[in-house]
C-alpha atoms as a PDB file:
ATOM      1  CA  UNK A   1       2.689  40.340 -15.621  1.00  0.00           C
ATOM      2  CA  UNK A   2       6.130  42.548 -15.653  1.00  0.00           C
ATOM      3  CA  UNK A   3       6.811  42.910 -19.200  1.00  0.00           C
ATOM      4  CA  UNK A   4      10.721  40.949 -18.557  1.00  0.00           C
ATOM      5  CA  UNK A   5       8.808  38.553 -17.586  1.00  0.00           C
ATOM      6  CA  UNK A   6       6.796  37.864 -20.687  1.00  0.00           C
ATOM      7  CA  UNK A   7       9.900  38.623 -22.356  1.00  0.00           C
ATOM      8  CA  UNK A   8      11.504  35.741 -20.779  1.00  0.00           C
ATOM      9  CA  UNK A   9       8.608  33.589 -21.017  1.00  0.00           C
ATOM     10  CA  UNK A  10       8.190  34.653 -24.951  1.00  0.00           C
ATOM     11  CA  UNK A  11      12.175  33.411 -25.452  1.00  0.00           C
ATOM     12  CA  UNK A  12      12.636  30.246 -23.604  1.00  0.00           C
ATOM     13  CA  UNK A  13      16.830  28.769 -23.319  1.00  0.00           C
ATOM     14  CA  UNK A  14      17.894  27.187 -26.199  1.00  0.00           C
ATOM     15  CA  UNK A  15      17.988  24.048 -24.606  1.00  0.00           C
ATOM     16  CA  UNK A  16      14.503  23.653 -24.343  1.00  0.00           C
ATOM     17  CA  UNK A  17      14.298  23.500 -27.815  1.00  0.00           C
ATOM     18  CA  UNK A  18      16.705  20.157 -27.759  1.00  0.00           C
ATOM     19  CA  UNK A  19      14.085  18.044 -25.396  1.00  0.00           C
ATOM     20  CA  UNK A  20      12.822  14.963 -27.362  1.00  0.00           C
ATOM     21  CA  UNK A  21       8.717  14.918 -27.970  1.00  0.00           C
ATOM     22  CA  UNK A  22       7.425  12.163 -25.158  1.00  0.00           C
ATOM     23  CA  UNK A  23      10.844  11.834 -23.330  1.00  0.00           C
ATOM     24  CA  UNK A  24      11.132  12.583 -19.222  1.00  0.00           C
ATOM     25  CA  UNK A  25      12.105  15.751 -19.874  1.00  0.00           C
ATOM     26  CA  UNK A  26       9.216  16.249 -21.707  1.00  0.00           C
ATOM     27  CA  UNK A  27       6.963  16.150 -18.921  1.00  0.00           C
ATOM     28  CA  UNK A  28       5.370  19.533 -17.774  1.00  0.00           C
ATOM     29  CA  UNK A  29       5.798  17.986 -13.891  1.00  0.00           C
ATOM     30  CA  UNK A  30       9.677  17.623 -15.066  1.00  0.00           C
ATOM     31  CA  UNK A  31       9.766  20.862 -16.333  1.00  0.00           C
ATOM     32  CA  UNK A  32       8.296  22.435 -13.374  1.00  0.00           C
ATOM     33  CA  UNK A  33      10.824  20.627 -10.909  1.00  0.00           C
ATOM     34  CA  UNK A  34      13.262  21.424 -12.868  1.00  0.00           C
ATOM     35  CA  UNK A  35      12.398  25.261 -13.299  1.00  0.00           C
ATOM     36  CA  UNK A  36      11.917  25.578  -9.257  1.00  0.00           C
ATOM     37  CA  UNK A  37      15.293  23.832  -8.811  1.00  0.00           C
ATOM     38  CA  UNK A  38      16.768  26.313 -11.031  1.00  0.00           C
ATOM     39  CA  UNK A  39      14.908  29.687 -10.491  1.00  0.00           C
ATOM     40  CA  UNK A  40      17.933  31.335  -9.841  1.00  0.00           C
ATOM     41  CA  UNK A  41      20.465  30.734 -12.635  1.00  0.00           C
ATOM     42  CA  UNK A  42      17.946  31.370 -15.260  1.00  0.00           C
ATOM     43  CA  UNK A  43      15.495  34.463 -15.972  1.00  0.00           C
ATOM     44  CA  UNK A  44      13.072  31.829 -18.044  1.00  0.00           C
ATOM     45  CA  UNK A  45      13.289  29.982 -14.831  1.00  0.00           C
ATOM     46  CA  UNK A  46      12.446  32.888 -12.785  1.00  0.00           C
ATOM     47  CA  UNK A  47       9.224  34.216 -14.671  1.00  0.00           C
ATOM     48  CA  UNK A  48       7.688  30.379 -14.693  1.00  0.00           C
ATOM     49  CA  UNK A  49       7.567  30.833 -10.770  1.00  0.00           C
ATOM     50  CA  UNK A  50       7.268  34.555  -9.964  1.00  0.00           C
ATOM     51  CA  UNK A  51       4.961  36.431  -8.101  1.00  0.00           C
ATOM     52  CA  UNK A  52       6.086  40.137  -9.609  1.00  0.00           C
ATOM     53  CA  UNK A  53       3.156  41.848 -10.492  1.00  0.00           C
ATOM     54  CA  UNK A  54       1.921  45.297 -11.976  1.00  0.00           C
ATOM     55  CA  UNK A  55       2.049  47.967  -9.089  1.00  0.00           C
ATOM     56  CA  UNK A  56      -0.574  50.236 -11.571  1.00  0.00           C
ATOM     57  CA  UNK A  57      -2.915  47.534 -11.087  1.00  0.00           C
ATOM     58  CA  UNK A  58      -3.701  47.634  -7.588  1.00  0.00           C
ATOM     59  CA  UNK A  59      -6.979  49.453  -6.696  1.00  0.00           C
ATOM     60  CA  UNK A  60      -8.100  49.154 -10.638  1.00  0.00           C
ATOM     61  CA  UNK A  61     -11.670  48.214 -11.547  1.00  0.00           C
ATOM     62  CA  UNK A  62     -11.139  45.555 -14.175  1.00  0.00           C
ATOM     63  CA  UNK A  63     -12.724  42.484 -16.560  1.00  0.00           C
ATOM     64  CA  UNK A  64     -10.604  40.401 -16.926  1.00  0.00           C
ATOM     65  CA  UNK A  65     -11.304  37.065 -19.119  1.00  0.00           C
ATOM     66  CA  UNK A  66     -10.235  33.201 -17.860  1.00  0.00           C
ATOM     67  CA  UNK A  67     -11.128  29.623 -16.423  1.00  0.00           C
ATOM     68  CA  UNK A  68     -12.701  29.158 -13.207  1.00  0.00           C
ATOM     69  CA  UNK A  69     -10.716  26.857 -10.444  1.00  0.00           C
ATOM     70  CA  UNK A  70     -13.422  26.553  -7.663  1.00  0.00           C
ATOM     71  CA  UNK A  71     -11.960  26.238  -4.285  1.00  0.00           C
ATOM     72  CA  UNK A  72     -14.838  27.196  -2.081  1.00  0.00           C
ATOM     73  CA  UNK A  73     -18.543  27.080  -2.761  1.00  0.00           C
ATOM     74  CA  UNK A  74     -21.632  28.536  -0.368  1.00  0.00           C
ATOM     75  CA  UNK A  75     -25.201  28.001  -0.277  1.00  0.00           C
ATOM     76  CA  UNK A  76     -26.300  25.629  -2.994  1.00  0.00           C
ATOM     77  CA  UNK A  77     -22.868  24.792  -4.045  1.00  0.00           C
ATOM     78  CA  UNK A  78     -22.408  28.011  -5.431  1.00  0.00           C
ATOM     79  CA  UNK A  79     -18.683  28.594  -6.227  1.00  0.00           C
ATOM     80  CA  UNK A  80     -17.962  31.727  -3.476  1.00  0.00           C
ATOM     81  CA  UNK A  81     -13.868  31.051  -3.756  1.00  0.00           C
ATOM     82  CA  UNK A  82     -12.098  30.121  -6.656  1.00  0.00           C
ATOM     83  CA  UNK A  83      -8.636  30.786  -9.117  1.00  0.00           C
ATOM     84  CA  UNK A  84      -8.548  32.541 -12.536  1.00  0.00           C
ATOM     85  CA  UNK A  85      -6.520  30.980 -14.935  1.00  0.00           C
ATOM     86  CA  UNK A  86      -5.011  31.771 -18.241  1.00  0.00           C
ATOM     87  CA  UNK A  87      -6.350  28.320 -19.431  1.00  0.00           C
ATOM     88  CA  UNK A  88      -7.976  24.895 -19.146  1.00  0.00           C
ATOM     89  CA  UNK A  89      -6.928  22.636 -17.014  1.00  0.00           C
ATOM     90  CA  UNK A  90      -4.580  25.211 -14.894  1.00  0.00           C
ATOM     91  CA  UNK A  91      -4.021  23.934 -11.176  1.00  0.00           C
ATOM     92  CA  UNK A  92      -6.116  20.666 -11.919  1.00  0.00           C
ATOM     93  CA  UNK A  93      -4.362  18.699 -14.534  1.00  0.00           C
ATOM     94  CA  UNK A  94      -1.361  20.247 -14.920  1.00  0.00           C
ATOM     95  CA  UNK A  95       1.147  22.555 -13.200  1.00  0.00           C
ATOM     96  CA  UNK A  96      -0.097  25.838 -12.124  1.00  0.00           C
ATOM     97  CA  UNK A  97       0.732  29.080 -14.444  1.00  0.00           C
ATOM     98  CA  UNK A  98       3.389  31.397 -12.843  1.00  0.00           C
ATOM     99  CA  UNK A  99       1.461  32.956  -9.746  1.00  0.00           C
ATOM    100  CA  UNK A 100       1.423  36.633 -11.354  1.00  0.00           C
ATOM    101  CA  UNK A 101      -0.824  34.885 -14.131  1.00  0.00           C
ATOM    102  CA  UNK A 102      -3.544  34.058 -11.674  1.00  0.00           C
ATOM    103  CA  UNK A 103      -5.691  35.379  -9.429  1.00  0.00           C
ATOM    104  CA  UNK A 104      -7.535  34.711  -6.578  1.00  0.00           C
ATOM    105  CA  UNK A 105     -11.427  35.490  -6.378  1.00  0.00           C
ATOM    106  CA  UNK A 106     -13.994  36.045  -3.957  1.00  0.00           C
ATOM    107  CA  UNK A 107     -17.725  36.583  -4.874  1.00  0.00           C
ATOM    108  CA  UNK A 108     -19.575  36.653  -1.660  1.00  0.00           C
ATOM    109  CA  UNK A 109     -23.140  35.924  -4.138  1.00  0.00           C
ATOM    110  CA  UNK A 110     -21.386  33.280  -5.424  1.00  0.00           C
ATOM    111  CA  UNK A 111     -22.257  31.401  -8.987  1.00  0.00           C
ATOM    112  CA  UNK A 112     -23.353  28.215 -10.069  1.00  0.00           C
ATOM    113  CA  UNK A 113     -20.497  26.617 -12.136  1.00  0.00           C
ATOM    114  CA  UNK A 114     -21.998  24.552 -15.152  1.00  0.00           C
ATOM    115  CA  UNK A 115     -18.417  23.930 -16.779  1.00  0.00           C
ATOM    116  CA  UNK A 116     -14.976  24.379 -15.817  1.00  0.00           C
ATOM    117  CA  UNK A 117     -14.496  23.660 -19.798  1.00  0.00           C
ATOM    118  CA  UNK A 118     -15.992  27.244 -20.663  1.00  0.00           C
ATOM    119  CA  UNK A 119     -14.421  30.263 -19.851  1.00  0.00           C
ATOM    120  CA  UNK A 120     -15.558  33.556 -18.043  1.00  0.00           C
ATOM    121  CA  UNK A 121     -15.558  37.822 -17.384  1.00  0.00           C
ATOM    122  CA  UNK A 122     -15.535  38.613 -14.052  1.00  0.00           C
ATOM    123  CA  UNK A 123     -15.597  42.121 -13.271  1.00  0.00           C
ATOM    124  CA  UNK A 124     -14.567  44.168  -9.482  1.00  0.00           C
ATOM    125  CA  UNK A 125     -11.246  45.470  -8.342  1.00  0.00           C
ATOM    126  CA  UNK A 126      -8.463  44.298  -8.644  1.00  0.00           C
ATOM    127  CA  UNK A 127      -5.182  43.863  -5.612  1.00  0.00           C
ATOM    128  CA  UNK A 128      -1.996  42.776  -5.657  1.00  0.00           C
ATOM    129  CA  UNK A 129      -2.354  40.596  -2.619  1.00  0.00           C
ATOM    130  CA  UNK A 130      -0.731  37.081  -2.791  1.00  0.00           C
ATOM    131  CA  UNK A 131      -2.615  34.034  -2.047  1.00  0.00           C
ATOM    132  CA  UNK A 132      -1.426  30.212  -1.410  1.00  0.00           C
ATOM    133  CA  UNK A 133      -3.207  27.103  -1.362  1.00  0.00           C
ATOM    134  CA  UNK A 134      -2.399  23.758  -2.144  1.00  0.00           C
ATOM    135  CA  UNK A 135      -3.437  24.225  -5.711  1.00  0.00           C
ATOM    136  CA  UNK A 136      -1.622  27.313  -6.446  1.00  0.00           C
ATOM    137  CA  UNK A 137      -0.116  30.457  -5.392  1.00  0.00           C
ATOM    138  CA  UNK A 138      -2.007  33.898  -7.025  1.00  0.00           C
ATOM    139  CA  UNK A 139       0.185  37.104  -6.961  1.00  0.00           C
ATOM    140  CA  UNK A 140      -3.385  39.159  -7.692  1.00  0.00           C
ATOM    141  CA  UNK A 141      -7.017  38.943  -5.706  1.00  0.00           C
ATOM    142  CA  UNK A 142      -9.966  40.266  -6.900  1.00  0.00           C
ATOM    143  CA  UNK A 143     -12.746  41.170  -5.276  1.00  0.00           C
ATOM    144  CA  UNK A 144     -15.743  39.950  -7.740  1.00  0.00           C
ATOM    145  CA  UNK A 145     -18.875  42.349  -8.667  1.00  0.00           C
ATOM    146  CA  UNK A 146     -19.814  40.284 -11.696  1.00  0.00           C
ATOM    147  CA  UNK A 147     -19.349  36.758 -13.277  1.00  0.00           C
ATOM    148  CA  UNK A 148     -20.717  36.626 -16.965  1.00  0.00           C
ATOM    149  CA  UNK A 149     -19.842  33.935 -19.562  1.00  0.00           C
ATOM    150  CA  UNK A 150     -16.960  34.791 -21.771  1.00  0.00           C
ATOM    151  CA  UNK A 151     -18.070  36.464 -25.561  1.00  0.00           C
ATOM    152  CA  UNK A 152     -15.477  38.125 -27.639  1.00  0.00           C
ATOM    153  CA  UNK A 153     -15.808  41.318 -28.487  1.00  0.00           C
END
């Protein structure tokens, strides 16, 4: 992402810091209302929705670690279409990450998804095209070579 934005995700308002543990405001789904009704009197606000990305990226060959969101599978129920997340639960249990901290995949092969509890390389090039669904919106695409459980290095 845009380095002001990680800056302004990295230093939330002060008056996050006053929300009681458990209380309404609490509430990621509060928190995302409230951030989309507010995008534009607050940068914090602004990088929790935005779909700035990193022009250098585009046309990269990249690998690029996360957790699969399946949104399309192919023969076999192989997962062909799916989002890469920052972490678990991303677009399923939760609010989706800011769109310029996912991205949208497409691995014509396709893979057969064990786990959406373990996370995964994939490997291709990398766009800055923006994609929407009703799960999320990705400010990135990539167009997947190789899918290969996630080691560190």
């Amino acid at each position: 992402m845009p380095e002001d934005d990680l800056d302004a995700l990295l230093n939330p308002p002060e008056s996050l810091n006053n929300i009681a543990d458990g209380s309404a405001e609490d509430q990621i789904a509060s928190q995302m209302q409230l951030a989309i009704e507010q995008a534009s009197d607050s940068r914090y606000q602004q990088a929790l929705i935005s779909t700035r990305v990193v022009s250098t990226f585009d046309g990269q060959a990249i690998r690029l670690p996360g957790f699969i969101v399946p949104l399309e599978f192919g023969e076999e129920q192989r997962v062909t279409k799916f989002f890469l997340v920052p972490y678990f639960g991303a677009c399923i249990h939760m609010p989706p990450p800011p769109p310029n901290q996912i991205v949208y995949a497409e691995y014509d092969e396709g893979f057969q998804l064990q786990s959406v509890y373990e996370p995964f390389w994939l490997s291709g090039q990398l766009s800055t095209t923006t994609t929407e669904n009703e799960l999320a919106t990705a400010a990135y695409a990539i167009a997947v070579e190789r899918v290969e459980p996630y080691t560190e290095e």
